[in-house]
C-alpha atoms as a PDB file:
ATOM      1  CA  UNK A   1     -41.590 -34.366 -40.764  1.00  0.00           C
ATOM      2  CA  UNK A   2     -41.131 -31.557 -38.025  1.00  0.00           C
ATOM      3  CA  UNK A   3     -40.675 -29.406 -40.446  1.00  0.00           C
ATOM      4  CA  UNK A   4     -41.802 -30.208 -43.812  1.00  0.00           C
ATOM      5  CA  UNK A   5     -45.091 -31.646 -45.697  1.00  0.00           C
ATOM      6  CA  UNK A   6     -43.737 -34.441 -48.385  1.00  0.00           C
ATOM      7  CA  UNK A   7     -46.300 -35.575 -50.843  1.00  0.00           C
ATOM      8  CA  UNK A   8     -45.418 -38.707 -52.684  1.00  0.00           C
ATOM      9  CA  UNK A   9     -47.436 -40.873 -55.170  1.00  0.00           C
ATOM     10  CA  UNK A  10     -48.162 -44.782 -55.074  1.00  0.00           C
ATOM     11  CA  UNK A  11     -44.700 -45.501 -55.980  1.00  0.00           C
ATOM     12  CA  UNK A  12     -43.009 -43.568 -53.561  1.00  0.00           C
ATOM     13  CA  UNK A  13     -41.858 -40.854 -56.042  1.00  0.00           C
ATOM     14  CA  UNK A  14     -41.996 -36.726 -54.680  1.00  0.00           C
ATOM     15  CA  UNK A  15     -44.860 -35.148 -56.464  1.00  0.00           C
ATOM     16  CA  UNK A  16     -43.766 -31.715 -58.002  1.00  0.00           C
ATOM     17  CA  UNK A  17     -43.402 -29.205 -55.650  1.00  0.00           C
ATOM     18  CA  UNK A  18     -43.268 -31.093 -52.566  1.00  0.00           C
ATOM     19  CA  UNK A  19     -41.987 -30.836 -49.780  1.00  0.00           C
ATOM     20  CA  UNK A  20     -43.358 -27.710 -48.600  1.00  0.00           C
ATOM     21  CA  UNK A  21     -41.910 -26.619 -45.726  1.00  0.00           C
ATOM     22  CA  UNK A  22     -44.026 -25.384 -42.427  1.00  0.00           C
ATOM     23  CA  UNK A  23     -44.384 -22.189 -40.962  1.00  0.00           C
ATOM     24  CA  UNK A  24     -43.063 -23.083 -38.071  1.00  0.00           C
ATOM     25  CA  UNK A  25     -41.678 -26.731 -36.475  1.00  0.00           C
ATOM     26  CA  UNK A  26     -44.325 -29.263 -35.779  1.00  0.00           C
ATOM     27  CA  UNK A  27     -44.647 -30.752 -32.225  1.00  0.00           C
ATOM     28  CA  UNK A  28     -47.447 -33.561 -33.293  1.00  0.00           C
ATOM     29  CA  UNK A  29     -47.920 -35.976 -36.194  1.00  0.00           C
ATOM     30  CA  UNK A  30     -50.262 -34.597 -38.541  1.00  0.00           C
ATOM     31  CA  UNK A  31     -53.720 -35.538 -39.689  1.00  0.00           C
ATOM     32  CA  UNK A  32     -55.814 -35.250 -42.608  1.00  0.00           C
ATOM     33  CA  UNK A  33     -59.114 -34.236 -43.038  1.00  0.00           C
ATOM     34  CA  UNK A  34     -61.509 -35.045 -45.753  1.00  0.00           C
ATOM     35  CA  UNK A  35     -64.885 -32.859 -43.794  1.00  0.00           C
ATOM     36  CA  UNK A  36     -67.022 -34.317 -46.779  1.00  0.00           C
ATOM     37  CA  UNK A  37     -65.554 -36.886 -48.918  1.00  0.00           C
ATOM     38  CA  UNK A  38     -64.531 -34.854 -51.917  1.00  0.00           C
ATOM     39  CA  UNK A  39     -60.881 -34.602 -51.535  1.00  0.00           C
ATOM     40  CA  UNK A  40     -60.746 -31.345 -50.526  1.00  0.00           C
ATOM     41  CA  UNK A  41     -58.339 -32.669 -47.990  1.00  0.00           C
ATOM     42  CA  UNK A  42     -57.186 -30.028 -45.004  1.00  0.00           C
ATOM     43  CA  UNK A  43     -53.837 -30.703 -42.989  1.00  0.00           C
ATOM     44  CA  UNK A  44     -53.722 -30.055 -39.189  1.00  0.00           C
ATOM     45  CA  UNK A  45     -50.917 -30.183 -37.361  1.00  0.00           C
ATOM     46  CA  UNK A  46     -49.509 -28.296 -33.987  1.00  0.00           C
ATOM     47  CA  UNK A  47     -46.186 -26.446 -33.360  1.00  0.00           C
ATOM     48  CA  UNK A  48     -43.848 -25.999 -30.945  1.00  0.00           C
ATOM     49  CA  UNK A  49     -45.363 -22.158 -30.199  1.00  0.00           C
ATOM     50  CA  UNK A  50     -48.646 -24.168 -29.481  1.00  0.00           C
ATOM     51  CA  UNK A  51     -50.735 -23.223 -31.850  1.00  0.00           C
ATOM     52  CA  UNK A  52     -52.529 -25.134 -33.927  1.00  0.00           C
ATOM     53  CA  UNK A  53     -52.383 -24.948 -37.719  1.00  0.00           C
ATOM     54  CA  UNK A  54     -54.351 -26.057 -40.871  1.00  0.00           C
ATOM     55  CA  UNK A  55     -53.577 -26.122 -44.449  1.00  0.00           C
ATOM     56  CA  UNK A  56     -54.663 -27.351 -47.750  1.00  0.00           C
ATOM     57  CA  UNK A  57     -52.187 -29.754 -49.849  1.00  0.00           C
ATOM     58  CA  UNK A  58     -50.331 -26.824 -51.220  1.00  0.00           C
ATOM     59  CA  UNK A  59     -49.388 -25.866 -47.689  1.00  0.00           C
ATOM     60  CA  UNK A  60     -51.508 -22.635 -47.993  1.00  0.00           C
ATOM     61  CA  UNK A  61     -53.181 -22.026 -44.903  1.00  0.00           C
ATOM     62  CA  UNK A  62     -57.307 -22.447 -44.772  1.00  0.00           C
ATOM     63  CA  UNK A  63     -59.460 -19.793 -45.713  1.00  0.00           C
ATOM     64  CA  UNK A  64     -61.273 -18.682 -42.528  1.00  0.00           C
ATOM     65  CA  UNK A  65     -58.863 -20.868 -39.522  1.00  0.00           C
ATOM     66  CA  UNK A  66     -58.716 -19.559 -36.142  1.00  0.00           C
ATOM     67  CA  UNK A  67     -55.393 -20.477 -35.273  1.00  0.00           C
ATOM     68  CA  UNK A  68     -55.776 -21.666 -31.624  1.00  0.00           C
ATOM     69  CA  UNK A  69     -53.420 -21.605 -29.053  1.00  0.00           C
ATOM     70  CA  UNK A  70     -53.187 -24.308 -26.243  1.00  0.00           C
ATOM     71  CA  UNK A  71     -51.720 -23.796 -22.554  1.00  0.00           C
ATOM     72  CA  UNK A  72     -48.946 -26.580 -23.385  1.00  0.00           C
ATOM     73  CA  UNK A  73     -47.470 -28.151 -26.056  1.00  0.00           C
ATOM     74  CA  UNK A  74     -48.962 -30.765 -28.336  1.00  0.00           C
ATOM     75  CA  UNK A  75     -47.249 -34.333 -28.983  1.00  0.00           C
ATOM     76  CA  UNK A  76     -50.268 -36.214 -30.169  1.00  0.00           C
ATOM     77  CA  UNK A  77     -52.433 -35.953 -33.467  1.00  0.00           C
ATOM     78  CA  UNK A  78     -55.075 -33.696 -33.731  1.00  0.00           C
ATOM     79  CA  UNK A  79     -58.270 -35.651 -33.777  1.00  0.00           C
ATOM     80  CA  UNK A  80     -61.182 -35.075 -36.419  1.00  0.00           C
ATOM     81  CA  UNK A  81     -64.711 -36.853 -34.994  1.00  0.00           C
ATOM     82  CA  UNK A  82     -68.408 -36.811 -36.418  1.00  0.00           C
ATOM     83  CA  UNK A  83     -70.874 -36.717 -34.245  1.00  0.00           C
ATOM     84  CA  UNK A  84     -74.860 -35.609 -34.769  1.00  0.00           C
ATOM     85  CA  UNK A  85     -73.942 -34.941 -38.011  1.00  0.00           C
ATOM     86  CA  UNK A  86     -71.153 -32.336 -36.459  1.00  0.00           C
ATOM     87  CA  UNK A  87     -67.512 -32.319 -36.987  1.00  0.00           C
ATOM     88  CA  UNK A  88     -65.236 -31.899 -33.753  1.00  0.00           C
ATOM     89  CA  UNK A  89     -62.102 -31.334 -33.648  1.00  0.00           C
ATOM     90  CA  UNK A  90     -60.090 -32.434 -30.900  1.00  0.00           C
ATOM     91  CA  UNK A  91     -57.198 -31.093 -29.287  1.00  0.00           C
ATOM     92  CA  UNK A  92     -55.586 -32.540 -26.239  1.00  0.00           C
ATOM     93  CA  UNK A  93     -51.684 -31.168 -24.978  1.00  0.00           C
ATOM     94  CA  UNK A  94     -49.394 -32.651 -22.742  1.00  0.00           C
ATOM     95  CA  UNK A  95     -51.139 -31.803 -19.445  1.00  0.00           C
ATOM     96  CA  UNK A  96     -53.920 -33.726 -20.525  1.00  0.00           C
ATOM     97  CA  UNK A  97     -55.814 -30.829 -21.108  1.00  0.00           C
ATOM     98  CA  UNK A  98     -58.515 -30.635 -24.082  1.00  0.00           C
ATOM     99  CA  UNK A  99     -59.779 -28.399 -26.691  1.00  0.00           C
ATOM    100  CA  UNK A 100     -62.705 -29.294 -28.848  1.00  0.00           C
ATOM    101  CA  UNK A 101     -63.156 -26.987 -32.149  1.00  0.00           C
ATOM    102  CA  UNK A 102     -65.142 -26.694 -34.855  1.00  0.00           C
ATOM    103  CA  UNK A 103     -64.075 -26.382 -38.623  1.00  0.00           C
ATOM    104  CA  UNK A 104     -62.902 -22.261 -38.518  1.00  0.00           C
ATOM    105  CA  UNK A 105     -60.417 -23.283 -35.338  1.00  0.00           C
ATOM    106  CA  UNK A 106     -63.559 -21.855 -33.077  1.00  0.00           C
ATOM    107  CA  UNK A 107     -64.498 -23.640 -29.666  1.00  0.00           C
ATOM    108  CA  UNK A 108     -67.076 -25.741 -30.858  1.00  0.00           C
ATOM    109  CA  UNK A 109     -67.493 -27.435 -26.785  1.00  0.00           C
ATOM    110  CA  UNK A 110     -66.804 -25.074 -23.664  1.00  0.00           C
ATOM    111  CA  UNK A 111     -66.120 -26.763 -21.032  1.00  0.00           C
ATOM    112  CA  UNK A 112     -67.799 -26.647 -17.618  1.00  0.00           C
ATOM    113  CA  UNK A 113     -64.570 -27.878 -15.928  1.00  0.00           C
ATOM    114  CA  UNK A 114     -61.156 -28.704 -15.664  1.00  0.00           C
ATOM    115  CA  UNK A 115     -60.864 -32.109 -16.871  1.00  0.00           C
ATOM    116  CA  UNK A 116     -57.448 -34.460 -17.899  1.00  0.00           C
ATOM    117  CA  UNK A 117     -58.018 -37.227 -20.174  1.00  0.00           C
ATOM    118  CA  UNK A 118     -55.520 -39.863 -20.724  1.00  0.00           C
ATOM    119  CA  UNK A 119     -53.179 -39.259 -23.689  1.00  0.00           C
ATOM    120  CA  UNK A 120     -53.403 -42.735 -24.889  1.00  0.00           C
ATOM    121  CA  UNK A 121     -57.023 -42.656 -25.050  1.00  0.00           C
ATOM    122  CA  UNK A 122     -59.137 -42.142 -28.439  1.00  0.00           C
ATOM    123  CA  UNK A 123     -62.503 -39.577 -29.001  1.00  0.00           C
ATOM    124  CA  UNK A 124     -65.628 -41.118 -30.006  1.00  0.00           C
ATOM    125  CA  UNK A 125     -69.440 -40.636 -30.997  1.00  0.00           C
ATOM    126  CA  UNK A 126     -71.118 -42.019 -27.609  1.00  0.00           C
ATOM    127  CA  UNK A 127     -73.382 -44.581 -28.767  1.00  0.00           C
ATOM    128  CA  UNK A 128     -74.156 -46.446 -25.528  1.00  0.00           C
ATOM    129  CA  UNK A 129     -76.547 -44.340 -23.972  1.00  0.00           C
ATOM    130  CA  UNK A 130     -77.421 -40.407 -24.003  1.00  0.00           C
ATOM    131  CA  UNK A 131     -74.741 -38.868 -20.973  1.00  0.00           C
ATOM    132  CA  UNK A 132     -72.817 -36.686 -23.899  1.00  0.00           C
ATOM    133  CA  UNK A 133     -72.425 -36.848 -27.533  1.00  0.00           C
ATOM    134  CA  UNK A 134     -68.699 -37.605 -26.822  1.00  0.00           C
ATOM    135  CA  UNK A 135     -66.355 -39.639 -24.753  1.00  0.00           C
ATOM    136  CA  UNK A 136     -63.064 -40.673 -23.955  1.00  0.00           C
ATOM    137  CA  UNK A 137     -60.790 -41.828 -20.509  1.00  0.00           C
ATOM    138  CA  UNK A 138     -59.473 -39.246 -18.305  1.00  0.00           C
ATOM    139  CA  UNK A 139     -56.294 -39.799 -16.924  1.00  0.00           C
ATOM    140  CA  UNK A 140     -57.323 -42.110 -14.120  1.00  0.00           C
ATOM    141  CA  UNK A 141     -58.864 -44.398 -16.020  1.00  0.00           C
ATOM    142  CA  UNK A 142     -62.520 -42.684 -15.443  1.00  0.00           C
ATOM    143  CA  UNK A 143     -65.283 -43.041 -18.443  1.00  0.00           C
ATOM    144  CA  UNK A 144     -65.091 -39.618 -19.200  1.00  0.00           C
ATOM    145  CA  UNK A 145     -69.046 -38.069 -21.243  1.00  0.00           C
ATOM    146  CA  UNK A 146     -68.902 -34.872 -22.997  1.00  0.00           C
ATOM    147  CA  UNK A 147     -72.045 -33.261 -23.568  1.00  0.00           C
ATOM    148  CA  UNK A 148     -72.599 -30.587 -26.036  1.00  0.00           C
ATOM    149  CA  UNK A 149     -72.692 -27.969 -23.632  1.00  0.00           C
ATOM    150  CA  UNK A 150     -69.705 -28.622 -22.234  1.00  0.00           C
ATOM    151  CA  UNK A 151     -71.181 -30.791 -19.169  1.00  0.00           C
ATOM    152  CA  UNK A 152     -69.374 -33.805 -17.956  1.00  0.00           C
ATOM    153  CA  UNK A 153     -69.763 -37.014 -16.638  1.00  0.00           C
ATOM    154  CA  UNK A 154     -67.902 -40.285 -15.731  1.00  0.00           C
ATOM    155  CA  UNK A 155     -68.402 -43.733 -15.358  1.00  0.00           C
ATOM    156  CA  UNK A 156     -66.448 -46.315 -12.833  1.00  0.00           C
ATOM    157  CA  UNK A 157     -64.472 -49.081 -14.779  1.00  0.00           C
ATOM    158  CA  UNK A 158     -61.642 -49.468 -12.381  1.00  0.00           C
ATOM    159  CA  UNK A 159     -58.342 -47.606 -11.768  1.00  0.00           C
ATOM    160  CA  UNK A 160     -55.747 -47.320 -14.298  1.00  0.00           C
ATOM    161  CA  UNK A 161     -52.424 -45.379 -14.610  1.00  0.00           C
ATOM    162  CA  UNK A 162     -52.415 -42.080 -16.768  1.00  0.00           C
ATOM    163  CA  UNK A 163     -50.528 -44.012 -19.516  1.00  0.00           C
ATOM    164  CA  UNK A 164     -53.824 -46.540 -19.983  1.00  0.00           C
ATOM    165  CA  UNK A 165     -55.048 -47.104 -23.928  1.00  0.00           C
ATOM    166  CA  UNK A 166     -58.274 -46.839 -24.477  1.00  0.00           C
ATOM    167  CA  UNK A 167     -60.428 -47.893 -27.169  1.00  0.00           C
ATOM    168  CA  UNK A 168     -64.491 -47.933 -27.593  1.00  0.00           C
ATOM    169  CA  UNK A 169     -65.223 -50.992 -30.441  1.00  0.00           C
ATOM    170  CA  UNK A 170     -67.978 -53.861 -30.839  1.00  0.00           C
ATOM    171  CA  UNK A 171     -65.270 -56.501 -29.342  1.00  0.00           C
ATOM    172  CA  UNK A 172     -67.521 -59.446 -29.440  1.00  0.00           C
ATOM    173  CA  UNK A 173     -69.779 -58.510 -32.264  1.00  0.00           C
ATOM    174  CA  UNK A 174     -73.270 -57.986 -30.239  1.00  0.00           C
ATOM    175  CA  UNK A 175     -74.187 -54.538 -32.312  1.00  0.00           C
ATOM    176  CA  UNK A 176     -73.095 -52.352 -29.224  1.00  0.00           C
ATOM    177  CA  UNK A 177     -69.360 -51.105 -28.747  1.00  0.00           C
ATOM    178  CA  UNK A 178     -67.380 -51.945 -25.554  1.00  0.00           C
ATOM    179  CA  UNK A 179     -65.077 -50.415 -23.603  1.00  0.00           C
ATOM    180  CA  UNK A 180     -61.544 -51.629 -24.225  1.00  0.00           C
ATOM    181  CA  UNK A 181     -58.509 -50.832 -21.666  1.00  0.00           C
ATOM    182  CA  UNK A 182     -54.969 -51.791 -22.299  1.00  0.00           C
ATOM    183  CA  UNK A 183     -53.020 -50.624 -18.727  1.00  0.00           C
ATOM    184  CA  UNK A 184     -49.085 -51.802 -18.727  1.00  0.00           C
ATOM    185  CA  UNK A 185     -49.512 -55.101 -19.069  1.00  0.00           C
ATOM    186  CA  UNK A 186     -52.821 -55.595 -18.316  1.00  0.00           C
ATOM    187  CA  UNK A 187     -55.948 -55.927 -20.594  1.00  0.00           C
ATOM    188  CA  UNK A 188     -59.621 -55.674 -20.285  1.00  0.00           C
ATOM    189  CA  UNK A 189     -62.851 -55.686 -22.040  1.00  0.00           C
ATOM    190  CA  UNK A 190     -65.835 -55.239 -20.782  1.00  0.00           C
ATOM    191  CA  UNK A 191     -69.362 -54.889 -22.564  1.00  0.00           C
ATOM    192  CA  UNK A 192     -71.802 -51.889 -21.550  1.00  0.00           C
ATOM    193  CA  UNK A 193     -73.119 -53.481 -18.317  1.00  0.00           C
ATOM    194  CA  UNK A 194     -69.431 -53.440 -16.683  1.00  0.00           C
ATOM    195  CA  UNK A 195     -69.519 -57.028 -17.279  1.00  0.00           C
ATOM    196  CA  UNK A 196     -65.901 -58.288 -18.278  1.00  0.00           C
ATOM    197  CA  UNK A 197     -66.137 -60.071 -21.627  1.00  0.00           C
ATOM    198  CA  UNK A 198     -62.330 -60.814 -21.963  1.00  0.00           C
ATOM    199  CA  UNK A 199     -59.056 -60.622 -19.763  1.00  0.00           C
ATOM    200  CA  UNK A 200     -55.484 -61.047 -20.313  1.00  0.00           C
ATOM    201  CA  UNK A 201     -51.787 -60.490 -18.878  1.00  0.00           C
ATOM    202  CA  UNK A 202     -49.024 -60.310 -20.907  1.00  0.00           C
ATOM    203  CA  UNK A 203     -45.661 -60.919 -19.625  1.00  0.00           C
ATOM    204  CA  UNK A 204     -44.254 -57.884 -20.269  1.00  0.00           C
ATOM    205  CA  UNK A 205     -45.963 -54.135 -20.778  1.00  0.00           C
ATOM    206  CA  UNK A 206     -47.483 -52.776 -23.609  1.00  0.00           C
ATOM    207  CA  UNK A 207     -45.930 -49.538 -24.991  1.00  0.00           C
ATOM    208  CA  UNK A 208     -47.825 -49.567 -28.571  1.00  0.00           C
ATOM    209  CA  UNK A 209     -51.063 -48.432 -28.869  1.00  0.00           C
ATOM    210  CA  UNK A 210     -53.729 -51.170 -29.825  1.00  0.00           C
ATOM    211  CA  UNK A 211     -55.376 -51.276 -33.028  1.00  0.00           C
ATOM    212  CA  UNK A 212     -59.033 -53.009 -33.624  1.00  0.00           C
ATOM    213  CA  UNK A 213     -59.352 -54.141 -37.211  1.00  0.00           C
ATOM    214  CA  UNK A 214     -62.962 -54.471 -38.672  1.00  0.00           C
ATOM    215  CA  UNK A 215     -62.233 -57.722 -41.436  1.00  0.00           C
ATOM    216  CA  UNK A 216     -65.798 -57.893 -42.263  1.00  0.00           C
ATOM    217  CA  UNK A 217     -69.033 -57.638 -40.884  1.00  0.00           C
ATOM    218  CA  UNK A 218     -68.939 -60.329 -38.355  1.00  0.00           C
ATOM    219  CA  UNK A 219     -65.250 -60.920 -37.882  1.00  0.00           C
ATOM    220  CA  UNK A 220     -63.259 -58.415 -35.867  1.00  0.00           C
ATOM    221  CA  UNK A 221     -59.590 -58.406 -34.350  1.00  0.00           C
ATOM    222  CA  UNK A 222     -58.114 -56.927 -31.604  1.00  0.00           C
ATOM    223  CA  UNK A 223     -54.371 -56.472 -32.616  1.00  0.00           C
ATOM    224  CA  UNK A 224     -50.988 -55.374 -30.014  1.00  0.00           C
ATOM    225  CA  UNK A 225     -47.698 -55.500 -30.305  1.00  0.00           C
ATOM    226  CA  UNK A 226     -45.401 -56.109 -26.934  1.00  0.00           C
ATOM    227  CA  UNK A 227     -41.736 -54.622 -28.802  1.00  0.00           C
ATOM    228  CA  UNK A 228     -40.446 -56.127 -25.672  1.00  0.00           C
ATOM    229  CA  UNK A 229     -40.728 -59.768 -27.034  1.00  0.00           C
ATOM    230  CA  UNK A 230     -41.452 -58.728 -30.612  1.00  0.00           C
ATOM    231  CA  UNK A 231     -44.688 -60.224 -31.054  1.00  0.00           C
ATOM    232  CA  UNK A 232     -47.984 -59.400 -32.243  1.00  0.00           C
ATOM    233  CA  UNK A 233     -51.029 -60.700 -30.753  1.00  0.00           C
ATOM    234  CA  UNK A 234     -54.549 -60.705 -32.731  1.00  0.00           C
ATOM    235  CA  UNK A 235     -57.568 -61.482 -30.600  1.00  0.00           C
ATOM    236  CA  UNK A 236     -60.918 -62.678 -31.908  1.00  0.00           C
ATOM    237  CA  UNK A 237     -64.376 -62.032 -30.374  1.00  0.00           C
ATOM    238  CA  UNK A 238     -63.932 -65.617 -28.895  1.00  0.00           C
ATOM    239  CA  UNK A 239     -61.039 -65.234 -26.976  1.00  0.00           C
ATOM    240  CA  UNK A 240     -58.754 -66.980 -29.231  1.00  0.00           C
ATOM    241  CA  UNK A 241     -55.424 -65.083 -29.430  1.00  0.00           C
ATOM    242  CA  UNK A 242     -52.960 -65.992 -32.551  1.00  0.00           C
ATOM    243  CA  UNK A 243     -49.548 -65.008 -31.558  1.00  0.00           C
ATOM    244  CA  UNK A 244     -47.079 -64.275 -34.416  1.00  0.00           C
ATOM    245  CA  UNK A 245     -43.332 -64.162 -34.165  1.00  0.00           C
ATOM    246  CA  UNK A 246     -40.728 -65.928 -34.461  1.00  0.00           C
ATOM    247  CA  UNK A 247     -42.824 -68.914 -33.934  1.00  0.00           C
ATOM    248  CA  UNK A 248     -46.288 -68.907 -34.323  1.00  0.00           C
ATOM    249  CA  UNK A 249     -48.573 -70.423 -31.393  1.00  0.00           C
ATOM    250  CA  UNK A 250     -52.174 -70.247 -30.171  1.00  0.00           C
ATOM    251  CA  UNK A 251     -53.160 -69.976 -26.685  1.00  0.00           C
ATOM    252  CA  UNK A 252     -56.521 -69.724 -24.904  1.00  0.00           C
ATOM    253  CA  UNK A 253     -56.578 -65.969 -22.863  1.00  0.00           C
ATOM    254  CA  UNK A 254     -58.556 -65.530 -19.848  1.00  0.00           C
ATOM    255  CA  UNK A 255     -62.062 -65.493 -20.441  1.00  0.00           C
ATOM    256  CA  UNK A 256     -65.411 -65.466 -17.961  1.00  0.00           C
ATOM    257  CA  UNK A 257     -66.286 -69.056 -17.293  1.00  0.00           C
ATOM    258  CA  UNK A 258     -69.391 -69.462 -19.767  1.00  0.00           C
ATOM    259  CA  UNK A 259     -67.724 -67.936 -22.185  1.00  0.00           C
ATOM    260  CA  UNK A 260     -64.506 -70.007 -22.143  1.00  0.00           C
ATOM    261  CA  UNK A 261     -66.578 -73.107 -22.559  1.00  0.00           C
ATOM    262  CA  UNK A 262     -67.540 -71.552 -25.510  1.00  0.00           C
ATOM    263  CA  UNK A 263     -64.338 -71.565 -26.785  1.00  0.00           C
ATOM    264  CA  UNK A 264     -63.878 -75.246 -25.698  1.00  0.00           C
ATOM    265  CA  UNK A 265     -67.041 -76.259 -27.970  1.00  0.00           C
ATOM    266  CA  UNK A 266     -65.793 -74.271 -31.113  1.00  0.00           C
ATOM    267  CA  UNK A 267     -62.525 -76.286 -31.054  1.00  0.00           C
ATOM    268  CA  UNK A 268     -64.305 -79.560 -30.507  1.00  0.00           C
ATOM    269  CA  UNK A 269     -66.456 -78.504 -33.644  1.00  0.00           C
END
């Protein structure tokens, strides 16, 4: 909560000594860390005097942390990424500004620039193609590289508003991710080469950020929720979107021609 760390077991009972309360009032959700897979779990969170904090389970603050302080305050989760065998921790405040740390709180990527990513928008390894071991959406919609050394550059996938989602997942199941952007009401996927793989508008705008659920090795689902209408929409790398609601419905989204027919075939089948 804004104030306090609750620990509960399986069955939703307190575990002793819980909650602990924080050192000061948290602005952000918090997130939990696991650097190398042996429970040694770390909390991070960010308060309302900006800086950012990090704690083991007992609420005890880490051994070693750097408590650093951003320009403005911090509504969304602190990120944790891998990359190059690296962890990076990512920061990002109101103004769209970002911080990217290492494990003692230390700036683990200076910056060349000024740069103002999208707060809806998701950090990830880049595995397309060698422009910056990171990357993310600035707030106009821009393709936004990190390198290590703090260098930056951008690729064109059209204009969207500072509120866009983005996420960077194998939509159609080739072995390469693409670039996924959720703007108001409109969506769009589109694979490495710029080429769109899958379009839709819903009736009304999207306020929830999109999830991308990995089912199994070949079978992946795109999954948003429009609280307008209630519903929840799950696409498949086909185009096929199952609607669920009140009633439950398929339709057939917008897809490139070639592709649709696609779809066409697999229903005849």
């Amino acid at each position: 909560t804004a104030n306090y760390l609750e620990l509960v077991d399986f069955e939703g009972n307190s575990i002793s000594g819980f909650p602990k309360r924080f050192q000061v009032e948290a602005s952000n959700g918090l997130s939990v860390i696991d650097y190398d897979g042996n429970k040694n779990y770390r909390v991070l969170f960010c308060g309302v005097d900006k800086f950012v904090y990090n704690s083991d389970l007992d609420g005890d603050e880490t051994v070693g942390w750097n408590r650093h302080r951003t320009d403005a305050l911090v509504t969304q989760p602190v990120q944790h990424l891998v990359a190059d065998n690296k962890d990076f921790i990512i920061v990002s405040d109101v103004e769209g500004a970002v911080r990217i740390l290492d494990r003692q709180g230390r700036i683990r990527i200076p910056l060349k620039s000024d740069v103002k990513v999208s707060q809806n928008a998701d950090y990830y390894e880049n595995k397309t193609n060698h422009k910056g071991i990171i990357l993310t959406s600035d707030n106009a919609g821009q393709l936004l590289y990190i390198a290590f050394d703090g260098g930056l550059a951008r690729t064109d996938f059209g204009a969207y508003s500072a509120d866009h989602y983005f996420l960077y997942e194998d939509f159609n199941g080739d072995g390469d991710p693409d670039f996924i952007y959720l703007d108001g009401s409109d969506l769009h996927v589109f694979n490495r080469f710029k080429k769109v793989l899958y379009s839709h508008d819903f009736d009304y705008e999207i306020h929830t950020k999109p999830v991308f659920y990995r089912l199994s090795r070949n079978k992946c689902l795109l999954g948003i929720v429009s609280e307008k209408v209630r519903e929840a929409y799950l696409i498949d790398k086909n185009g096929q979107m199952t609607v669920s609601a009140k009633r439950n419905r398929k339709v057939t989204a917008k897809l490139p021609p070639k592709r649709q027919d696609a779809v066409l075939e697999d229903e005849e089948r």
